[in-house]
C-alpha atoms as a PDB file:
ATOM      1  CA  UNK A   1      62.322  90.217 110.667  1.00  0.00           C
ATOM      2  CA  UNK A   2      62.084  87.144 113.163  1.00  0.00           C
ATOM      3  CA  UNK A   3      65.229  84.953 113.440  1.00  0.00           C
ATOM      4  CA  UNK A   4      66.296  83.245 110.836  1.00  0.00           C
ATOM      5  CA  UNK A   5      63.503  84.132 108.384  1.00  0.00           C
ATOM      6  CA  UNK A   6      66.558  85.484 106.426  1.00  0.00           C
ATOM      7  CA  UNK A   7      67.163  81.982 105.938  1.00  0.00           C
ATOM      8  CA  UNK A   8      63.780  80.864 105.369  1.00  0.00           C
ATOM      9  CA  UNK A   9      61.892  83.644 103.371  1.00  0.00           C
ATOM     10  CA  UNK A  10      64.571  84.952 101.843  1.00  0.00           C
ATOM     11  CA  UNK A  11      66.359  81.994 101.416  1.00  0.00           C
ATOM     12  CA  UNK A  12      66.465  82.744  97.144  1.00  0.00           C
ATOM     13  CA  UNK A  13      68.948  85.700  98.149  1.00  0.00           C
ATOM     14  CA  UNK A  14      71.668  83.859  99.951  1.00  0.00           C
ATOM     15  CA  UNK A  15      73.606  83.220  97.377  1.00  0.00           C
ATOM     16  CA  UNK A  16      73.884  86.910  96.105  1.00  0.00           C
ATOM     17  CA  UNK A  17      74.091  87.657  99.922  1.00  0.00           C
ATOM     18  CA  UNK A  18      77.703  85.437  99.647  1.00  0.00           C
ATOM     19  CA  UNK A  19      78.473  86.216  96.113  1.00  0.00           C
ATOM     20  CA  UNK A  20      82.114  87.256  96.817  1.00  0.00           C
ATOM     21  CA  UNK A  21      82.950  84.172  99.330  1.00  0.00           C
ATOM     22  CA  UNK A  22      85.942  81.650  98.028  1.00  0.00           C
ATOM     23  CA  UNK A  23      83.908  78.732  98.327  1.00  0.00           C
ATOM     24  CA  UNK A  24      86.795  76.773  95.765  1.00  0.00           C
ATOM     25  CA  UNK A  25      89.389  78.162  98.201  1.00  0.00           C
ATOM     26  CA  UNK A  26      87.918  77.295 101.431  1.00  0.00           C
ATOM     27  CA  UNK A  27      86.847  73.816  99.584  1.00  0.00           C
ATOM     28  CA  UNK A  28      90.084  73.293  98.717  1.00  0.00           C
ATOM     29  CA  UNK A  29      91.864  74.008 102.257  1.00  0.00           C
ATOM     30  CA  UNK A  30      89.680  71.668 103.821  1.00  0.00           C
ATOM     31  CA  UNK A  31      90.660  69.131 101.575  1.00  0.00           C
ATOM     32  CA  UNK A  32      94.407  70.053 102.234  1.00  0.00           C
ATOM     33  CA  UNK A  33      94.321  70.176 105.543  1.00  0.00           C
ATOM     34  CA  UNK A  34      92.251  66.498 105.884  1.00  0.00           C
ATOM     35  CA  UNK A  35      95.340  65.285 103.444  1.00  0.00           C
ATOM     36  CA  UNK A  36      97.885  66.074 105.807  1.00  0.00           C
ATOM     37  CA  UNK A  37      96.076  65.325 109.076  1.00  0.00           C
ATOM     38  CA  UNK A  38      92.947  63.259 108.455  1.00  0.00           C
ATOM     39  CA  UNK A  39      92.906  59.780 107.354  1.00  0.00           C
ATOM     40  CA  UNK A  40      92.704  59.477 103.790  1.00  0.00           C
ATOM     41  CA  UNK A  41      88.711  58.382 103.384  1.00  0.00           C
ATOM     42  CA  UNK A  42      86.689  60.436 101.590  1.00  0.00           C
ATOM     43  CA  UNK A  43      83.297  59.963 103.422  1.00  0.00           C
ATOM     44  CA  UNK A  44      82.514  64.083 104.288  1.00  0.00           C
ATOM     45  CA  UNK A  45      79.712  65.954 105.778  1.00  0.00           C
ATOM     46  CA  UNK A  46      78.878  69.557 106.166  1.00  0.00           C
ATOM     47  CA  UNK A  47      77.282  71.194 109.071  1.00  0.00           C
ATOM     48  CA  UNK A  48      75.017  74.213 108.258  1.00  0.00           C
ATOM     49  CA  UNK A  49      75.655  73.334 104.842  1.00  0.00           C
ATOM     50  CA  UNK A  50      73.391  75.971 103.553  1.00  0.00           C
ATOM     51  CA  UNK A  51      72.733  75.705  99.846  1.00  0.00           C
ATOM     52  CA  UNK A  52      75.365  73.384  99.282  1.00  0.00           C
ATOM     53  CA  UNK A  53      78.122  75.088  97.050  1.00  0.00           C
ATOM     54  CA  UNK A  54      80.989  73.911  99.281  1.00  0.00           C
ATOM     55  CA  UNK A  55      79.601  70.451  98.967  1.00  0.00           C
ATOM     56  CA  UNK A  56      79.539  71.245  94.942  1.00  0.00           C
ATOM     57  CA  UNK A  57      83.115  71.755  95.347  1.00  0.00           C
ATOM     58  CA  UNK A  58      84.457  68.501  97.578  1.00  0.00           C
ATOM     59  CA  UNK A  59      81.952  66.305  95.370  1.00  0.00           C
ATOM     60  CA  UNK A  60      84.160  67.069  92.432  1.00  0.00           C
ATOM     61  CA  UNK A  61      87.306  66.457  93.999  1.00  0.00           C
ATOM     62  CA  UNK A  62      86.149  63.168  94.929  1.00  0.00           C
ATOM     63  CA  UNK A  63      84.383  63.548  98.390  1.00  0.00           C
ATOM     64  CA  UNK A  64      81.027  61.414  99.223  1.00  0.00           C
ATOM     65  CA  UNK A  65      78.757  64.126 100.669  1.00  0.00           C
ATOM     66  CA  UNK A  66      75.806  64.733 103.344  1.00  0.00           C
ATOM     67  CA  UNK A  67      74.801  68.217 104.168  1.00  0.00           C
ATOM     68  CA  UNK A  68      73.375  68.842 107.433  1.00  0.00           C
ATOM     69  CA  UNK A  69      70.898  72.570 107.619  1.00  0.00           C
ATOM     70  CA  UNK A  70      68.186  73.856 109.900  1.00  0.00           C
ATOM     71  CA  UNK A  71      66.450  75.448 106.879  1.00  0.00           C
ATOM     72  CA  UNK A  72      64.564  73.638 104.661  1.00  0.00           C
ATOM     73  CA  UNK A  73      64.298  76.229 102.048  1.00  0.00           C
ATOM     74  CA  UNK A  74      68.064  75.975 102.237  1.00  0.00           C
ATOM     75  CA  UNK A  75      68.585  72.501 101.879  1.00  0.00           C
ATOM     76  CA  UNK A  76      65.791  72.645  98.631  1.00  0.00           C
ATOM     77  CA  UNK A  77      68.541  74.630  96.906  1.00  0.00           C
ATOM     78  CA  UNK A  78      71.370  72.701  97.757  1.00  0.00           C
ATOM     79  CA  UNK A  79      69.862  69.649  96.652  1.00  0.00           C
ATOM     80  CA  UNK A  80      69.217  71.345  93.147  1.00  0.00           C
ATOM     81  CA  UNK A  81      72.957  72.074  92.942  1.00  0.00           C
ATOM     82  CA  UNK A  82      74.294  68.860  94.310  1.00  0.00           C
ATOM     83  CA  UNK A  83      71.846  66.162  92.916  1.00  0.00           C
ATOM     84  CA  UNK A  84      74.372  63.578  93.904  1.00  0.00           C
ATOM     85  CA  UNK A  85      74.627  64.763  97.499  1.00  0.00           C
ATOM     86  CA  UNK A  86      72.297  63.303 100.783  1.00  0.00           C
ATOM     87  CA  UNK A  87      70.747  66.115 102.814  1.00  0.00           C
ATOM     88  CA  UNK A  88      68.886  66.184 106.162  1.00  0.00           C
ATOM     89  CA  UNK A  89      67.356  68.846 107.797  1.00  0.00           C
ATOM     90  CA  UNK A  90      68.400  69.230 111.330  1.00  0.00           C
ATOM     91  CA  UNK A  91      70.247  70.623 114.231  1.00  0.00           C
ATOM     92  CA  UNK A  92      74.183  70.812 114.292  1.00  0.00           C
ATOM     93  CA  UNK A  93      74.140  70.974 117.680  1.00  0.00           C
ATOM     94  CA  UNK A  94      72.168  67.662 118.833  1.00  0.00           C
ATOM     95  CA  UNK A  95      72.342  65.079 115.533  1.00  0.00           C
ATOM     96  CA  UNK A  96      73.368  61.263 114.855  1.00  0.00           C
ATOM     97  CA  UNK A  97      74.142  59.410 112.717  1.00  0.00           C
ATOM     98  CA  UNK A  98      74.480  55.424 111.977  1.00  0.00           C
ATOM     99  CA  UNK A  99      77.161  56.395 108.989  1.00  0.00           C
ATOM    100  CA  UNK A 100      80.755  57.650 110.177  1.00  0.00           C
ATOM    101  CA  UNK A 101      82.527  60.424 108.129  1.00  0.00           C
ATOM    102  CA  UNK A 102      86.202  61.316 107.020  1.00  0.00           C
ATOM    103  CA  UNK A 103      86.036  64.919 107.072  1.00  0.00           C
ATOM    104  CA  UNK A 104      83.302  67.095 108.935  1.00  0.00           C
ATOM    105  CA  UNK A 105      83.586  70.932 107.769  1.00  0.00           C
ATOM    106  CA  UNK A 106      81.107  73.806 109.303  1.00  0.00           C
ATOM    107  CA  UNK A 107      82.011  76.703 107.253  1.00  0.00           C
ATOM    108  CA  UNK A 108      81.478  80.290 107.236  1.00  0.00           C
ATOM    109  CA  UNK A 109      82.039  80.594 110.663  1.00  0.00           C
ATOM    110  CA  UNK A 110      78.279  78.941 110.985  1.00  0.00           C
ATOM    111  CA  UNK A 111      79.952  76.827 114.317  1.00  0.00           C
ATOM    112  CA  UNK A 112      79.077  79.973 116.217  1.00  0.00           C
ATOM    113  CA  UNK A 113      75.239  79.480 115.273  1.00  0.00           C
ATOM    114  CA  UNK A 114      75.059  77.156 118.430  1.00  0.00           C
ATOM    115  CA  UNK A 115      74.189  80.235 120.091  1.00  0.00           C
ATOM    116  CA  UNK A 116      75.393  79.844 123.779  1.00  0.00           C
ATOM    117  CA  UNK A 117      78.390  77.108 125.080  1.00  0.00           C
ATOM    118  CA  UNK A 118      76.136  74.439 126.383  1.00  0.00           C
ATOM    119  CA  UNK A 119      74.759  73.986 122.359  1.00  0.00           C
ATOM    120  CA  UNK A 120      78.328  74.204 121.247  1.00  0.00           C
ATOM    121  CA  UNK A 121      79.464  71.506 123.841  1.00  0.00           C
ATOM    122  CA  UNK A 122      76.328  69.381 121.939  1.00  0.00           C
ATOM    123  CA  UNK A 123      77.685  70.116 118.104  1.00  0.00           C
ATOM    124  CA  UNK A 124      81.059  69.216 119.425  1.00  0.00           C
ATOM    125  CA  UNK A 125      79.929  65.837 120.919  1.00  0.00           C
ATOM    126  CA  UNK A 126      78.116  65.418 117.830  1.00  0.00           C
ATOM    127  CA  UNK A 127      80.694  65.602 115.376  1.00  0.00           C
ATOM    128  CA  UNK A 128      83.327  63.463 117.541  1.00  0.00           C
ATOM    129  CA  UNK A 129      80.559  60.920 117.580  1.00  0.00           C
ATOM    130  CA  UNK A 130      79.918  61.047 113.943  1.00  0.00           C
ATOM    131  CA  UNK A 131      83.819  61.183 113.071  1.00  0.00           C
ATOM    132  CA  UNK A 132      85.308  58.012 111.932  1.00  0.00           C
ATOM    133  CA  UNK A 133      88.828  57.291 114.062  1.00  0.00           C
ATOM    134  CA  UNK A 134      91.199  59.513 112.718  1.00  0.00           C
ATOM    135  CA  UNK A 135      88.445  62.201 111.209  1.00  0.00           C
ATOM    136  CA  UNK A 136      88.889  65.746 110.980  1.00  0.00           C
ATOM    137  CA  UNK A 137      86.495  67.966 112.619  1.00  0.00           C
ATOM    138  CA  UNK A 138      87.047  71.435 110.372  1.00  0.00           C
ATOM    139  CA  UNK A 139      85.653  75.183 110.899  1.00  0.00           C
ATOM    140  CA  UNK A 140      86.175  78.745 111.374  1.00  0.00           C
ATOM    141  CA  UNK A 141      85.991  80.994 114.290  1.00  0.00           C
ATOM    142  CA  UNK A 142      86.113  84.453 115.680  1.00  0.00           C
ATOM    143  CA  UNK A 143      87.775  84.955 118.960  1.00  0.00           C
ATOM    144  CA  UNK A 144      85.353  87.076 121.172  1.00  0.00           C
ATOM    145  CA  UNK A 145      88.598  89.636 122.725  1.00  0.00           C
ATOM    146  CA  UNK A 146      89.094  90.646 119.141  1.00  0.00           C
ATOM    147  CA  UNK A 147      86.021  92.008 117.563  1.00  0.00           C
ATOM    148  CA  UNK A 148      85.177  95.319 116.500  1.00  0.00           C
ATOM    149  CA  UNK A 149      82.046  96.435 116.192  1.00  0.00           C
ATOM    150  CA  UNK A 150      82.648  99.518 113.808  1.00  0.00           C
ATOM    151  CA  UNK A 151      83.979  97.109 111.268  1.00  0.00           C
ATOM    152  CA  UNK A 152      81.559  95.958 108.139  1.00  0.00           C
ATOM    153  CA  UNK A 153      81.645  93.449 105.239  1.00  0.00           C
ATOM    154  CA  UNK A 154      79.523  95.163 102.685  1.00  0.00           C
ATOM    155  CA  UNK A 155      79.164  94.270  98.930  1.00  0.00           C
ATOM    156  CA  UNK A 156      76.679  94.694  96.139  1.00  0.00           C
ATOM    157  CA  UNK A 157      75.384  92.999  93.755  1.00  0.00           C
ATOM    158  CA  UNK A 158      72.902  93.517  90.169  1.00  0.00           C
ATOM    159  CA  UNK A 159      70.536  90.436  88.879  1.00  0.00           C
ATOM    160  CA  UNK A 160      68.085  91.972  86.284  1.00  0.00           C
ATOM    161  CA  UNK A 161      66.169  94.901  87.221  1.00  0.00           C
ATOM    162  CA  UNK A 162      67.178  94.870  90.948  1.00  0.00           C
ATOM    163  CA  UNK A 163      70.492  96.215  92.767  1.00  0.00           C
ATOM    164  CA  UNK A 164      71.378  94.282  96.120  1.00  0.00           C
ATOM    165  CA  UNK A 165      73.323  96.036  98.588  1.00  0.00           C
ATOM    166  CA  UNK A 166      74.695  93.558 101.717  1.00  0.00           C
ATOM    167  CA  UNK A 167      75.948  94.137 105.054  1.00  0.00           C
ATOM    168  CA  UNK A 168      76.707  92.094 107.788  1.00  0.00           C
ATOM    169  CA  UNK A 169      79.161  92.583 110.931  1.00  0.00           C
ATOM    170  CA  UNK A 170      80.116  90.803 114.772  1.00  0.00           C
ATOM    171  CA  UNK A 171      78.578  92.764 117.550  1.00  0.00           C
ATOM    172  CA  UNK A 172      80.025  91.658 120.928  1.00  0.00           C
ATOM    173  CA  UNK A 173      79.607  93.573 124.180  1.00  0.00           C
ATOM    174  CA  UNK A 174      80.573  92.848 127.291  1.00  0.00           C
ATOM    175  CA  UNK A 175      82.147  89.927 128.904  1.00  0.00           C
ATOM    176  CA  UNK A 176      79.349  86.783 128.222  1.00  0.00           C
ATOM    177  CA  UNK A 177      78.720  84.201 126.229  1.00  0.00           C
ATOM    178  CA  UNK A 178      76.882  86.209 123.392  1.00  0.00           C
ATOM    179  CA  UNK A 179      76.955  87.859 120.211  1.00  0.00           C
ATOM    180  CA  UNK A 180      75.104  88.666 117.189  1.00  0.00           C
ATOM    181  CA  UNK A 181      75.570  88.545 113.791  1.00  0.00           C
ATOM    182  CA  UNK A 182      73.800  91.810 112.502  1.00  0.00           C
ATOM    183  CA  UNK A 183      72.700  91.388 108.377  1.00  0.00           C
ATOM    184  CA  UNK A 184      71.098  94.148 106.290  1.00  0.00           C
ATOM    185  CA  UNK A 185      69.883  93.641 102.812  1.00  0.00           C
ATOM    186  CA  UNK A 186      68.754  96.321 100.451  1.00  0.00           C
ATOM    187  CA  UNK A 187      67.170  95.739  97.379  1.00  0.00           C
ATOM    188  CA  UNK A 188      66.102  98.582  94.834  1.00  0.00           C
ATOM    189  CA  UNK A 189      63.815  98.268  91.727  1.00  0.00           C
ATOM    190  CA  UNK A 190      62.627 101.426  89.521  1.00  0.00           C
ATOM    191  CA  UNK A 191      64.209 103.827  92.695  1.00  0.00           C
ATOM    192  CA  UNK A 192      62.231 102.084  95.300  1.00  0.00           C
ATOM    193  CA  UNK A 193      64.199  99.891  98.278  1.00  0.00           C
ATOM    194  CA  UNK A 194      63.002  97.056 100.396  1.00  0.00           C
ATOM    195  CA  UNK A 195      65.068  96.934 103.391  1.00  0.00           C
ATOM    196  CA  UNK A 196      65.589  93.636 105.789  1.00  0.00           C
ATOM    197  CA  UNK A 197      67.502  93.661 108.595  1.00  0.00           C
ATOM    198  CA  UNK A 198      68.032  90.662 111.090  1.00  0.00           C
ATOM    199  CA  UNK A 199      70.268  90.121 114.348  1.00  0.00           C
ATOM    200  CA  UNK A 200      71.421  86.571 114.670  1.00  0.00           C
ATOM    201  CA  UNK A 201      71.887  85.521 118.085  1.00  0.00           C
ATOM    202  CA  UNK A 202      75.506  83.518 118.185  1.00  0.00           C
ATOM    203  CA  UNK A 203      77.947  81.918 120.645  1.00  0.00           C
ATOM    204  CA  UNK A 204      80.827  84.386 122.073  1.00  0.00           C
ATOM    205  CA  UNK A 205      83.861  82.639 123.520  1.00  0.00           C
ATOM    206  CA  UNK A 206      87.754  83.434 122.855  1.00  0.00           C
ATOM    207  CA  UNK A 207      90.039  80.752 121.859  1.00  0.00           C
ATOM    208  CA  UNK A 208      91.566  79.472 125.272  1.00  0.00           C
ATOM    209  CA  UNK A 209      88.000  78.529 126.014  1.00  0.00           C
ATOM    210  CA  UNK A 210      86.861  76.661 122.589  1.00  0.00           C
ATOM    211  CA  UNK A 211      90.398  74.447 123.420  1.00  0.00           C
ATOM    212  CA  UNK A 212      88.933  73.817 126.563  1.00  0.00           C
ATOM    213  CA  UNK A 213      86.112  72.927 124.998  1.00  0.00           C
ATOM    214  CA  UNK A 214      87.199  70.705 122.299  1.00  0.00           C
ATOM    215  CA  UNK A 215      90.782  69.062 124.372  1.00  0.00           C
ATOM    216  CA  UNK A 216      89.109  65.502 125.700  1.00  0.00           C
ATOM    217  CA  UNK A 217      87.858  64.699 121.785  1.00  0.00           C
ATOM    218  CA  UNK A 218      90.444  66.115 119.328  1.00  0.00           C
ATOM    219  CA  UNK A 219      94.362  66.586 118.738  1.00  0.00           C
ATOM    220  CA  UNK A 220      93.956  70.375 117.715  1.00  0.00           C
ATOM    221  CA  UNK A 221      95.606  72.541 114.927  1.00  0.00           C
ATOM    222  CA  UNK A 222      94.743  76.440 114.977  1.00  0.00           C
ATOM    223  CA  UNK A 223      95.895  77.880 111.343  1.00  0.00           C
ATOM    224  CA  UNK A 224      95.525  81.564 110.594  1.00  0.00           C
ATOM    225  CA  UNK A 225      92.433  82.572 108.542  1.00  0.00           C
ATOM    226  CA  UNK A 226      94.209  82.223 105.265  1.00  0.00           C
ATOM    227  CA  UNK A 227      93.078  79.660 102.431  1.00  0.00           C
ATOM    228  CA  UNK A 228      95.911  80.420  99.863  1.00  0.00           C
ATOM    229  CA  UNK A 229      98.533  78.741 102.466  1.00  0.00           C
ATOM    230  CA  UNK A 230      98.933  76.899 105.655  1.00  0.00           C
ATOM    231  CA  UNK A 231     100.193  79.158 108.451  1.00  0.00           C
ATOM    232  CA  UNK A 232      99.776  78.669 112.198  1.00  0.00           C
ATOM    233  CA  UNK A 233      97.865  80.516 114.209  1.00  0.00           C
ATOM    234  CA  UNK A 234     100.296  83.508 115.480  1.00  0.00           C
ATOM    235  CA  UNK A 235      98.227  83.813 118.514  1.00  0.00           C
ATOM    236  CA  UNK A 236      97.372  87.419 117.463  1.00  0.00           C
ATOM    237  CA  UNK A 237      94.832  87.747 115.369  1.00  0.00           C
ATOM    238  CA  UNK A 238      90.887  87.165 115.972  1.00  0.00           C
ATOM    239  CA  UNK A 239      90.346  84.521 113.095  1.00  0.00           C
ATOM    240  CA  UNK A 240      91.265  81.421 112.906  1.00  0.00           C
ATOM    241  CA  UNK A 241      90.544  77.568 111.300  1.00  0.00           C
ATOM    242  CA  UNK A 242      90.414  74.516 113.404  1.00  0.00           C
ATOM    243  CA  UNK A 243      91.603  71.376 112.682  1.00  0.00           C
ATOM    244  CA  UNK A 244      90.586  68.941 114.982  1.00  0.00           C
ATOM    245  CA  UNK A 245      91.442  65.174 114.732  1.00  0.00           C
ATOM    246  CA  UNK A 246      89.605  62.668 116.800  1.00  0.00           C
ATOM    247  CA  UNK A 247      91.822  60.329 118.810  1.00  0.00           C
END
C-alpha cells in the first residue's frame, strides 16, 4: 500500500480503525484548557481533522468550526457528520487563511504528520498566523528518546459479516529526524482475510527541540497525556499535550 492510501482508499474504515479513541474526552480537554488559557472566543479549527468527530464534539459545546485534511475522501465524511462545519482540503503544514481562530487543535498526535522539522517549522508558522491574539495552538506529541518499538495498540472490531483486527505502533531508530507510524488492518469474511499494511513516514524530535521550535510564537504549557485531569508535564514520560498561546 502507497502512502496514505489508508487514508484515501480505505478511508470508509477509519472510523472502526479509531473506534476506542475518547474523542468526547480529548474534545472536552481542549475546551478546558482554551477556558483557562485562551481567550474566551469560540472561533476553532482543526488540523488533520480527519472525518470530523472531534469537530462533532466542540460544535455542540458551542465552537464555530473549520476542519483542515489532506484527504478528500476524509473530509467527504466529515462533512456528512458535521453539516454545519466548513472544510478545506489542504496542507497543515503550508495554509492561510483570511479568518482568525480562537482555538486551533491537531489531534491524535497527527502534528507529527509534517514528516521532517522544516514542514513542522511551516504548520507552526501557520497556525500562529491563523491564531487570533491570545489563541491557543493545541496538540499531542510523542517525545522521540521515549519510544519503544515492541509496544502495540491493537483492537478489534465486528460490523456485519466482517471482523476487523487493528494495529498500529511508533518505530524510531536512530538519532534523526524520522519515524514511522506502522498500521496493519485485517479484515476476515467467511474465514478469508484481506490484509493492509502501511508505514507512515512522520517527524521525530524530543521535547527540548519542539520548545525550541515553538518559543518565538507561543507562551507554552506541557500537560501530561491525561484527558480526565490537568497535570503538568513531570518531565518523564514520552507523551504529552501542548498548549501554546500566541503572544
Amino acid at each position: 500500500m502507497s502512502y496514505n492510501a489508508l487514508y484515501t482508499d480505505l478511508s470508509g474504515y477509519y472510523d472502526l480503525m479509531c473506534a476506542d479513541i475518547d474523542y468526547q474526552g480529548q474534545s472536552s480537554s481542549a475546551q478546558r484548557l482554551h477556558q483557562i488559557f485562551g481567550n474566551g472566543g469560540k472561533q476553532h479549527l482543526d488540523l488533520a481533522c480527519g472525518t470530523g468527530p472531534h469537530i462533532a464534539h466542540l460544535a455542540q459545546n458551542g465552537f464555530t468550526c473549520r476542519g483542515l485534511d489532506i484527504n478528500q475522501p476524509m473530509l467527504d465524511i466529515a462533512k456528512q457528520r458535521c453539516p454545519d462545519a466548513n472544510f478545506a482540503q489542504g496542507n497543515m503544514c503550508d495554509f492561510y487563511t483570511e479568518e482568525t481562530f480562537d482555538l486551533i487543535t491537531c489531534f491524535l498526535y497527527s502534528i507529527h504528520y509534517s514528516g521532517d522539522l522544516n514542514n513542522l517549522k511551516g504548520c507552526i508558522t501557520s497556525a500562529y498566523q491563523a491564531l487570533a491574539s491570545g489563541g491557543v495552538f493545541y496538540f499531542n506529541v510523542v517525545d522521540k528518546r521515549q519510544i519503544d518499538n515492541t509496544l502495540f495498540a491493537k483492537h478489534s472490531v465486528q460490523q456485519d459479516q466482517d471482523l476487523f483486527h487493528f494495529s498500529s505502533a511508533w518505530h524510531y531508530v536512530g538519532d534523526s529526524e524520522k519515524q514511522t507510524l506502522n498500521v496493519r488492518i485485517d479484515k476476515t469474511t467467511d474465514q478469508q482475510t484481506l490484509t493492509w499494511q502501511d508505514e507512515h513516514p512522520m517527524v521525530a524530535l524530543n521535547f527540548d527541540e519542539l520548545e525550541a521550535l515553538l518559543t518565538p510564537y507561543f507562551d507554552i504549557h506541557v500537560f501530561e497525556h491525561n484527558y480526565e485531569s490537568i497535570t503538568p508535564w513531570n518531565k518523564v514520560s514520552g507523551n504529552a499535550i501542548f498548549v501554546c498561546v500566541k503572544r
